[in-house]
Protein backbone atom coordinates (compact mmCIF):
# COMPACT_ATOMS: atom_id res chain seq x y z
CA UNK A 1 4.46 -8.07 31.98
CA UNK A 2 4.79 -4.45 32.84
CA UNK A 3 2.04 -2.31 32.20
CA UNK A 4 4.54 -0.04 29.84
CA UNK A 5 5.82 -3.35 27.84
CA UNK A 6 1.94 -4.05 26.51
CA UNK A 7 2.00 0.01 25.92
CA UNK A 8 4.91 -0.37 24.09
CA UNK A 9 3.90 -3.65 22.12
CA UNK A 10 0.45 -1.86 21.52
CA UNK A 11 2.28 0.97 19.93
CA UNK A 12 4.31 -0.92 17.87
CA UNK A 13 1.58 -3.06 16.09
CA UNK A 14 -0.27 -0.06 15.77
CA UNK A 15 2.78 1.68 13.91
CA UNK A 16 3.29 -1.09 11.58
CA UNK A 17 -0.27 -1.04 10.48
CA UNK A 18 -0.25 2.95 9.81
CA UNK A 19 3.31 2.34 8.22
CA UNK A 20 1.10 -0.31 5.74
CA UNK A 21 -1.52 1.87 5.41
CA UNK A 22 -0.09 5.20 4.13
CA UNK A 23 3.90 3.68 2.87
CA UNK A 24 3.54 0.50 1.66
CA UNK A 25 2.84 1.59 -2.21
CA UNK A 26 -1.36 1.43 -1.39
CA UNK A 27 -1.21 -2.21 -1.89
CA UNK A 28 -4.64 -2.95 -0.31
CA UNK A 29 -6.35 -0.45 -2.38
CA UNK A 30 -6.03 -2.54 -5.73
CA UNK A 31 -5.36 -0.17 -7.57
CA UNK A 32 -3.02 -1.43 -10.26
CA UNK A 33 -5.38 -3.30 -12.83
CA UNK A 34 -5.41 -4.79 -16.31
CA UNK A 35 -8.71 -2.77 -17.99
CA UNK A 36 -10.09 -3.67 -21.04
CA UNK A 37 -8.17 -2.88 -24.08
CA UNK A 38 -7.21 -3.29 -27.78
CA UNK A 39 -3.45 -3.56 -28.68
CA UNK A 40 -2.45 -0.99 -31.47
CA UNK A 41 -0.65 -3.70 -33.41
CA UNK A 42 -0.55 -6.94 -34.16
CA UNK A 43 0.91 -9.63 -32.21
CA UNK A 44 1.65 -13.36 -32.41
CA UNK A 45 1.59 -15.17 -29.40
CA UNK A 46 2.30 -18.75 -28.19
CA UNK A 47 0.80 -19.89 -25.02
CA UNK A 48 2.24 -22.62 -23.09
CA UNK A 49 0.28 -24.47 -21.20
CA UNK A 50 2.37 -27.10 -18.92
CA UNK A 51 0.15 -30.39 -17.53
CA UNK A 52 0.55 -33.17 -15.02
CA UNK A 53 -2.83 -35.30 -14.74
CA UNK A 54 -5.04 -32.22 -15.46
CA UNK A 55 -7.44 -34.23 -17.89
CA UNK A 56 -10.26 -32.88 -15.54
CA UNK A 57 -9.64 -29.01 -15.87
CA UNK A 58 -7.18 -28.71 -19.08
CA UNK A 59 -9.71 -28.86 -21.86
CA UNK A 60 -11.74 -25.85 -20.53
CA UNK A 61 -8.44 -24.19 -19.64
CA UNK A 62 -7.52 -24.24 -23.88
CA UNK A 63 -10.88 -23.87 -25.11
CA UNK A 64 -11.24 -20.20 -22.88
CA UNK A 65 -7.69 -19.81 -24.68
CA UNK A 66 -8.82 -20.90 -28.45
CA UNK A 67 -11.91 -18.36 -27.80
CA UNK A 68 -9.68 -15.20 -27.08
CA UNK A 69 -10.73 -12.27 -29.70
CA UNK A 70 -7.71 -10.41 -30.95
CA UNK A 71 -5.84 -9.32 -34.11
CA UNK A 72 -2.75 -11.91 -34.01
CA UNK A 73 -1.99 -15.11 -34.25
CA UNK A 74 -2.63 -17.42 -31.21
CA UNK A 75 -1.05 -20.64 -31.16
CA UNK A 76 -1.78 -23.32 -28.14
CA UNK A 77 1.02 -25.77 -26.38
CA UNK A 78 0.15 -28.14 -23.89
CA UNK A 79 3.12 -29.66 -22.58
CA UNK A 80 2.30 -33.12 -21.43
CA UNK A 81 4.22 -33.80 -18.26
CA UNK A 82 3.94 -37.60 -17.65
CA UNK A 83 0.72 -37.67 -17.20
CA UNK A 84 -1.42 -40.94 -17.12
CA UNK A 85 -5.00 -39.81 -17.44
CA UNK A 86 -5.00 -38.54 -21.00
CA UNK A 87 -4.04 -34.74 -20.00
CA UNK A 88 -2.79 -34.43 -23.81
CA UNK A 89 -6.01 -35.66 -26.02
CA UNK A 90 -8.03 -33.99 -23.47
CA UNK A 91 -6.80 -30.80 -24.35
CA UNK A 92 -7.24 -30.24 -28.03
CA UNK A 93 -4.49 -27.64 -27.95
CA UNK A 94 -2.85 -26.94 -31.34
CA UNK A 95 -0.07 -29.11 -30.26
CA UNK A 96 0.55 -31.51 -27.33
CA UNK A 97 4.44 -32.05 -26.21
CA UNK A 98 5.46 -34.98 -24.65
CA UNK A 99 7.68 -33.92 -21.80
CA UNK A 100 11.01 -35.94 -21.52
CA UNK A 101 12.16 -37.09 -18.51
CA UNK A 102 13.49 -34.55 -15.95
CA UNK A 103 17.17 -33.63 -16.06
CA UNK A 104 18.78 -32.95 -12.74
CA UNK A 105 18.62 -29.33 -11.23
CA UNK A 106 15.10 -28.83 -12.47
CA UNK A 107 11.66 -28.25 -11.36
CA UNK A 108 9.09 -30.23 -12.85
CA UNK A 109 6.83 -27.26 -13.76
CA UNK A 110 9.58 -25.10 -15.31
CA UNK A 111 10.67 -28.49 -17.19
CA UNK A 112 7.49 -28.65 -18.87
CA UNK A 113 7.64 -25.15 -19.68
CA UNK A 114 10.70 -25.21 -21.52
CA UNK A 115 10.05 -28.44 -23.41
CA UNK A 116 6.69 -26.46 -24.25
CA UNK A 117 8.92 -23.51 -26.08
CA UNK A 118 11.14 -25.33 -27.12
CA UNK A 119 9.10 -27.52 -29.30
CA UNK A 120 7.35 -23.84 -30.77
CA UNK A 121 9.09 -23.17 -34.16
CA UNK A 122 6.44 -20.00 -34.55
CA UNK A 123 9.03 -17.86 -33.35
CA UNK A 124 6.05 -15.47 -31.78
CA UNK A 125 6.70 -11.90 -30.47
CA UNK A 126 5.30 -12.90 -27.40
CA UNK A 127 4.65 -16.30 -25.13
CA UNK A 128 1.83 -16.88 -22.68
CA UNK A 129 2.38 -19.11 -19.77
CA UNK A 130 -0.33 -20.23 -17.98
CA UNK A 131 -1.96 -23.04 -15.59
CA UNK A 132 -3.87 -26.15 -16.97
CA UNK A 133 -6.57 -24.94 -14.81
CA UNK A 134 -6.76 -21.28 -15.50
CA UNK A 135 -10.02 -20.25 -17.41
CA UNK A 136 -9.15 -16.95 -19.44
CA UNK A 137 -13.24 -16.47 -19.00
CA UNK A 138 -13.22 -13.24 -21.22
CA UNK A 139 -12.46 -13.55 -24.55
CA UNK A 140 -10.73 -9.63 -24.59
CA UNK A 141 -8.45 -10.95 -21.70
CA UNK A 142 -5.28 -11.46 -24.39
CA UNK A 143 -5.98 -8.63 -26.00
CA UNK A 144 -5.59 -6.50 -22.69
CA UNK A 145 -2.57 -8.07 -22.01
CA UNK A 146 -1.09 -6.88 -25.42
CA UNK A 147 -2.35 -3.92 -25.10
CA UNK A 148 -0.33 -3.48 -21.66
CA UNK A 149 2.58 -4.85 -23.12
CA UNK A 150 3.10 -2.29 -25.97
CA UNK A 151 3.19 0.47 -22.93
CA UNK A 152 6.90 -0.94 -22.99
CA UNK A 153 6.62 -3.73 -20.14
CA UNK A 154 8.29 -7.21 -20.81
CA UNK A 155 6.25 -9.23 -18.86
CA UNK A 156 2.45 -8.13 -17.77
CA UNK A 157 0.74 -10.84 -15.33
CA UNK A 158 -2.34 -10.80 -13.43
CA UNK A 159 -3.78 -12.31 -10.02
CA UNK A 160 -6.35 -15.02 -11.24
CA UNK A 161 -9.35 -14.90 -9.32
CA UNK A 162 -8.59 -17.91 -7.15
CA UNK A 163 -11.56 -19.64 -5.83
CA UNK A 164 -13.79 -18.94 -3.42
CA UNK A 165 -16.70 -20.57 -2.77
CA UNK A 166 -16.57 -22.12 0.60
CA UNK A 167 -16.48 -21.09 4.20
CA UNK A 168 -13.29 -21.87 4.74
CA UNK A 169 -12.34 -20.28 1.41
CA UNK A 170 -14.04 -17.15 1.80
CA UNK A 171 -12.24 -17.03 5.22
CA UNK A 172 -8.58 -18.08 4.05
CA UNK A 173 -8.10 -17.42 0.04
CA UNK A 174 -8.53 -13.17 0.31
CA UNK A 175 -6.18 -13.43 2.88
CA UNK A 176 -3.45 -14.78 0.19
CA UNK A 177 -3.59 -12.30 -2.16
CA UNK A 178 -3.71 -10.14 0.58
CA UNK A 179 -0.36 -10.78 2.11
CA UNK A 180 1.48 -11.47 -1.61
CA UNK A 181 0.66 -7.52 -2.21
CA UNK A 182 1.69 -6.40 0.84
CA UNK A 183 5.32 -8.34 0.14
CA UNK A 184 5.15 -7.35 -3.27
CA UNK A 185 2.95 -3.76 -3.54
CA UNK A 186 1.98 -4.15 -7.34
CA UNK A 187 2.82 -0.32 -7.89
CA UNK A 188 5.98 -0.31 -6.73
CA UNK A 189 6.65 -3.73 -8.98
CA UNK A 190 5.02 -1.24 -12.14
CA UNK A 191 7.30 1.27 -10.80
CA UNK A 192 10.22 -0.65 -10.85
CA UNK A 193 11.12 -0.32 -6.78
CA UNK A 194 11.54 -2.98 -4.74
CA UNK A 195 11.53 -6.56 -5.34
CA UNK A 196 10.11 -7.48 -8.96
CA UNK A 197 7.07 -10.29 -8.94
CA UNK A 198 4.54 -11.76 -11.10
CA UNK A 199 1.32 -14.10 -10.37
CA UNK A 200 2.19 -17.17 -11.96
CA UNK A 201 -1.57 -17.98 -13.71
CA UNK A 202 -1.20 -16.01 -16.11
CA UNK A 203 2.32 -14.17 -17.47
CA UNK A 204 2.70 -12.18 -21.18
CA UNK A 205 6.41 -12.48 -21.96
CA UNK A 206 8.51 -10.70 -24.82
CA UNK A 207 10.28 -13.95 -26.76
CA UNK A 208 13.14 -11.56 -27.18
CA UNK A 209 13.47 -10.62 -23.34
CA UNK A 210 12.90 -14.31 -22.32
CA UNK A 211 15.85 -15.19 -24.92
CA UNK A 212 18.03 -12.58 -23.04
CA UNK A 213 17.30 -13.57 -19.64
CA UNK A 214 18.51 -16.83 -20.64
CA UNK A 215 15.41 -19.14 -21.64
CA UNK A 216 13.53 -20.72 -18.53
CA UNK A 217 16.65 -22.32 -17.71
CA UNK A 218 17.67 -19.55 -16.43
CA UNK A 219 15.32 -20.22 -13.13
CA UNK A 220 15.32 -24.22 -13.55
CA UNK A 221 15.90 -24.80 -9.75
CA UNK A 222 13.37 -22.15 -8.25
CA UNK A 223 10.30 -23.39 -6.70
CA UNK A 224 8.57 -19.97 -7.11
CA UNK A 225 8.97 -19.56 -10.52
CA UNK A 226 6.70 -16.59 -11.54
CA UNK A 227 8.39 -14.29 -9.29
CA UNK A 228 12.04 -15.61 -10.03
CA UNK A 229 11.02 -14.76 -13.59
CA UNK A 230 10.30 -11.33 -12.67
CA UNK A 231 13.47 -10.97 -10.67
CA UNK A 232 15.51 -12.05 -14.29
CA UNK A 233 13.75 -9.93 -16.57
CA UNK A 234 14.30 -6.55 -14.15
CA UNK A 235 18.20 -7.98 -13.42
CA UNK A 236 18.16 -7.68 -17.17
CA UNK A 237 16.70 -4.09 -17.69
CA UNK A 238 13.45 -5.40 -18.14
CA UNK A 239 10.13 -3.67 -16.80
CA UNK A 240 7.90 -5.62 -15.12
CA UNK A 241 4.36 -5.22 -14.55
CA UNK A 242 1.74 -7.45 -11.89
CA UNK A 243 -1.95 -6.24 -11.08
CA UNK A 244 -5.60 -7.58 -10.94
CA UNK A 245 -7.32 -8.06 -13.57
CA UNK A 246 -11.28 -6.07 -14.65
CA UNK A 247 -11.86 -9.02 -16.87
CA UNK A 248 -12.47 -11.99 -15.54
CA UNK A 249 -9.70 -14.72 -15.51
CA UNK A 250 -9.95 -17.24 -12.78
CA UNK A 251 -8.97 -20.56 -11.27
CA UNK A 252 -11.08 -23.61 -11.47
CA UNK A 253 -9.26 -26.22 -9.47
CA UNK A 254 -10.73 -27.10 -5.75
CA UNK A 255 -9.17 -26.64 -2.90
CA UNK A 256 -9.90 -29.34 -1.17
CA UNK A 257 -10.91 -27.61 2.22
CA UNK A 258 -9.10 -26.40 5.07
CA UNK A 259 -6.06 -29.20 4.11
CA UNK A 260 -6.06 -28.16 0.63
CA UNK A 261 -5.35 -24.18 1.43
CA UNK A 262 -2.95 -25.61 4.10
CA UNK A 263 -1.17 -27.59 1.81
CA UNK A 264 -1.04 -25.32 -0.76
CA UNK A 265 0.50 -22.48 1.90
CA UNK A 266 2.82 -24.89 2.70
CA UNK A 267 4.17 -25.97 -0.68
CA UNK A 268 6.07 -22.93 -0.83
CA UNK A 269 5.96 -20.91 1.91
CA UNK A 270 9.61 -21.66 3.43
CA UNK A 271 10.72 -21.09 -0.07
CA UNK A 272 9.55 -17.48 -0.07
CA UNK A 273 11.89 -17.11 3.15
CA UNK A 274 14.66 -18.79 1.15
CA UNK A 275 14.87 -21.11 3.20
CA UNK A 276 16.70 -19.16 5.83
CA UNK A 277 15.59 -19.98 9.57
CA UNK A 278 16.45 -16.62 10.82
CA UNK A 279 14.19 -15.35 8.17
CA UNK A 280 11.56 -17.90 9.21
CA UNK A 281 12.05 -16.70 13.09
CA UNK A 282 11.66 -12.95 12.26
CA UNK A 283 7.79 -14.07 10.01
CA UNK A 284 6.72 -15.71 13.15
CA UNK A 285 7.62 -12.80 15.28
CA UNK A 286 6.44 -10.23 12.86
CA UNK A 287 3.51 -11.91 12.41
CA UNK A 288 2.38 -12.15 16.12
CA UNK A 289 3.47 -8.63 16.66
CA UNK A 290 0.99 -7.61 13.41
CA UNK A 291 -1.64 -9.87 13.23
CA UNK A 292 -1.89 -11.49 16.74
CA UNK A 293 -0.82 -8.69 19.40
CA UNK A 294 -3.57 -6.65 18.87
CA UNK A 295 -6.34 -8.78 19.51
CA UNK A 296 -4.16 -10.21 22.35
CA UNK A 297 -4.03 -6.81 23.77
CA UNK A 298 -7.64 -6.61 24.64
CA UNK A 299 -7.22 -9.24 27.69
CA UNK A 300 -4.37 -7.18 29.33
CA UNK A 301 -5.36 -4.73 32.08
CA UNK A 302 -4.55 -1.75 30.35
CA UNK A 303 -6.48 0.65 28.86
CA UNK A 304 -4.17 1.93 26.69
CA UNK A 305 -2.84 -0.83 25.81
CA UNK A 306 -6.13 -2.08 24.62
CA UNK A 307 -7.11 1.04 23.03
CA UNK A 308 -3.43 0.30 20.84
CA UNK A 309 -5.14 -3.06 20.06
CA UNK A 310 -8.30 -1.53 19.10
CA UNK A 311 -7.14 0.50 16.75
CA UNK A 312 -4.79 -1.33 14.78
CA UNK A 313 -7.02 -4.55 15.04
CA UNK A 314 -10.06 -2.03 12.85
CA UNK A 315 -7.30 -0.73 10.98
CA UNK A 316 -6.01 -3.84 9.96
CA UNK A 317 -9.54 -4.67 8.86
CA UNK A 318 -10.15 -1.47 6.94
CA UNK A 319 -6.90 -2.24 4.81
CA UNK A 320 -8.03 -5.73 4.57
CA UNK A 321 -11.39 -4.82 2.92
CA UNK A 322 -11.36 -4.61 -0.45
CA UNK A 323 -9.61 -7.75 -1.06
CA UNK A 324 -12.55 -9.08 1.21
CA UNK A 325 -14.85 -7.20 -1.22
CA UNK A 326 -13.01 -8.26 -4.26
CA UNK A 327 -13.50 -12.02 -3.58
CA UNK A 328 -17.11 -11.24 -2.40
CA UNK A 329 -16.67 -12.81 0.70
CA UNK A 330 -18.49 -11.71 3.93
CA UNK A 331 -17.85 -8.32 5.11
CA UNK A 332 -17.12 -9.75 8.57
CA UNK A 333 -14.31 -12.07 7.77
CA UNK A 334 -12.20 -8.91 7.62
CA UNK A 335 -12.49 -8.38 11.41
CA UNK A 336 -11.32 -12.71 11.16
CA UNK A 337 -7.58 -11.52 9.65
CA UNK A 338 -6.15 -12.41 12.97
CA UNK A 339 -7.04 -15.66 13.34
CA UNK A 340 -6.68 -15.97 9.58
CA UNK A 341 -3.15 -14.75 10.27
CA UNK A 342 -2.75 -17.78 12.74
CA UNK A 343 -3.58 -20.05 10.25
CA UNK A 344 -0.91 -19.03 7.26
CA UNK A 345 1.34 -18.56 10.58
CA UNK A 346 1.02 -22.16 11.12
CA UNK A 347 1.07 -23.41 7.71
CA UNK A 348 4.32 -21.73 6.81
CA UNK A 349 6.06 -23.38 9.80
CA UNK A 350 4.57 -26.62 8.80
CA UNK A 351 6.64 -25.69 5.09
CA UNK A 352 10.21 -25.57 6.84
CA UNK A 353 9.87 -28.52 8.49
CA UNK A 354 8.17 -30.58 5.25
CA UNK A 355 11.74 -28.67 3.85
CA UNK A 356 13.74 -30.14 6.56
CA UNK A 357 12.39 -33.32 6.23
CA UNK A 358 12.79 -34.25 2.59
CA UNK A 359 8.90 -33.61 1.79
CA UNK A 360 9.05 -29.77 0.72
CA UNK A 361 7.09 -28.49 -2.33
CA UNK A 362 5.08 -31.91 -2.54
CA UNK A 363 2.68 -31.47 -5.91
CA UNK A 364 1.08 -34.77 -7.74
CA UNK A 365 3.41 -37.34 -6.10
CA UNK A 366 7.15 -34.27 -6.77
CA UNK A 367 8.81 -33.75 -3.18
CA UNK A 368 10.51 -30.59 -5.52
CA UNK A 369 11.32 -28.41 -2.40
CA UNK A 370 14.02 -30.21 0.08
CA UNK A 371 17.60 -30.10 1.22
């Protein structure tokens, strides 16, 4: 290649990291977060709790639920999806629903949700949906969330702290909230710009705005679900907010290793691109021009070139930091993003062709993701 085609390459890569650095909303910087916080009210809430086989996690999942400190009502739903290891008396959640078999059109998860509220005769101001292996670790978490609410959002959610213990998840797992901020800058979601998201662990909901948007069966079909709900509620005048959270909330199921995180990336991955192969063509190319290039660039015989490579490589790094920091994983894995890169890169083509093939969004046994 020509000497002025790595120039221009170099360039490039190094533009689209200062664009991300100083226009993309300041995703990296972490800067929208739930903070510890009474609500001004009271509230009653209903959390909904959907289960497949989750005996193992789901009874310290309600119990960090039962334990939250606030002036409302809290009432617990586990909805029971199938499952044939004694998810339901495992839980001890006020009550356990058993799910009914799965119409056609649905996702199993969202299934479970429904069945969940629709069993509630509460009629609470708000619902909490959450994971049967999220631990709401402080007991002020709920409280925060209210207290969010009543600034005149509809739904409030926050990143879990997914885990990240391991080598290969202290090299991999930063990386994923990483890149779901950078496609979805949590300001600009506050803010109401751009495309509206939520994290799916853990999402406060309005009863009244989730009867407006149509129930849950509104998004039955989408593999995604937390940020087609957030897409609804803002198509529906609804204001949206997504951060981190101060108080600890985090994620207690394994990963399995390397083949866990790659599975897990490739669950949904192609469903993010909608399942659009042009769309997948332009990640893989975007990718290697942001992630890979400028490490590539170093081995050309260019100075300039290299010196493109250099920089946005460190930059890339600097960004990449404190979500490094945040998941207290080695300082140098920040300067690994490339290669970390390769490895989402990879996963996400291995999605489309699971999707292709019949065996897209496989969870517990559910191909819920194919053509």
């Amino acid at each position: 290649m020509h000497f002025s085609a790595w120039r221009a390459i170099g360039c490039c890569t190094s533009g689209i990291w200062v664009y991300l650095a100083l226009f993309r909303g300041g995703f990296w910087k972490l800067r929208e977060r739930l903070k510890s916080a009474r609500p001004a009210g009271d509230h009653s809430v209903t959390a909904v709790v959907p289960a497949r086989d989750e005996a193992e996690f789901i009874g310290r999942a309600v119990a960090s639920l039962h334990a939250q400190r606030a002036a409302h009502r809290l009432f617990v739903i586990v909805a029971d999806d199938e499952s044939s290891d004694g998810t339901g008396a495992a839980s001890r959640a006020d009550l356990v629903v058993r799910v009914p078999p799965r119409p056609a059109g649905w996702k199993g998860k969202l299934w479970a949700v429904s069945s969940g509220i629709e069993a509630d005769t509460t009629r609470p101001e708000f619902f909490l949906l959450t994971d049967a292996d999220i631990e709401h670790v402080s007991p002020d978490l709920l409280a925060s969330l209210l207290a969010h609410a009543e600034r005149g959002f509809d739904l409030v959610s926050c990143m879990v702290q997914l885990r990240c213990e391991s080598v290969a998840e202290q090299l991999l797992i930063p990386a994923f909230v990483f890149f779901f901020f950078k496609l979805y800058p949590p300001r600009w979601v506050s803010e109401g710009k751009g495309s509206a998201a939520a994290a799916g662990g853990c999402m406060l909901i309005r009863r009244e705005m989730l009867a407006r948007i149509g129930g849950i069966a509104s998004i039955r079909d989408a593999l995604i679900d937390d940020c087609s709900l957030a897409a609804r509620v803002k198509r529906c005048g609804g204001r949206v907010w997504m951060g981190i959270s101060d108080l600890p909330i985090r994620s207690i199921r394994p990963y399995g290793g390397i083949a866990g995180i790659r599975a897990m990336i490739a669950r949904s991955a192609f469903a993010q691109l909608r399942h659009s192969t042009v769309l997948l063509f332009g990640t893989v190319a975007g990718m290697l021009l942001t992630y890979l290039a400028p490490p590539a660039l170093l081995f050309v015989h260019d100075h300039v070139a290299a010196g493109f490579g250099i920089f946005a490589w460190l930059l890339g790094a600097r960004l990449y930091l404190p979500t490094v920091r945040l998941y207290r994983s080695p300082l140098w894995t920040a300067l690994c993003l490339p290669a970390t890169a390769a490895f989402y890169l990879v996963a996400t083509v291995e999605s489309a062709i699971r999707y292709w093939t019949g065996r897209g969004g496989m969870w517990k046994g559910r191909a819920q993701d194919g053509q």
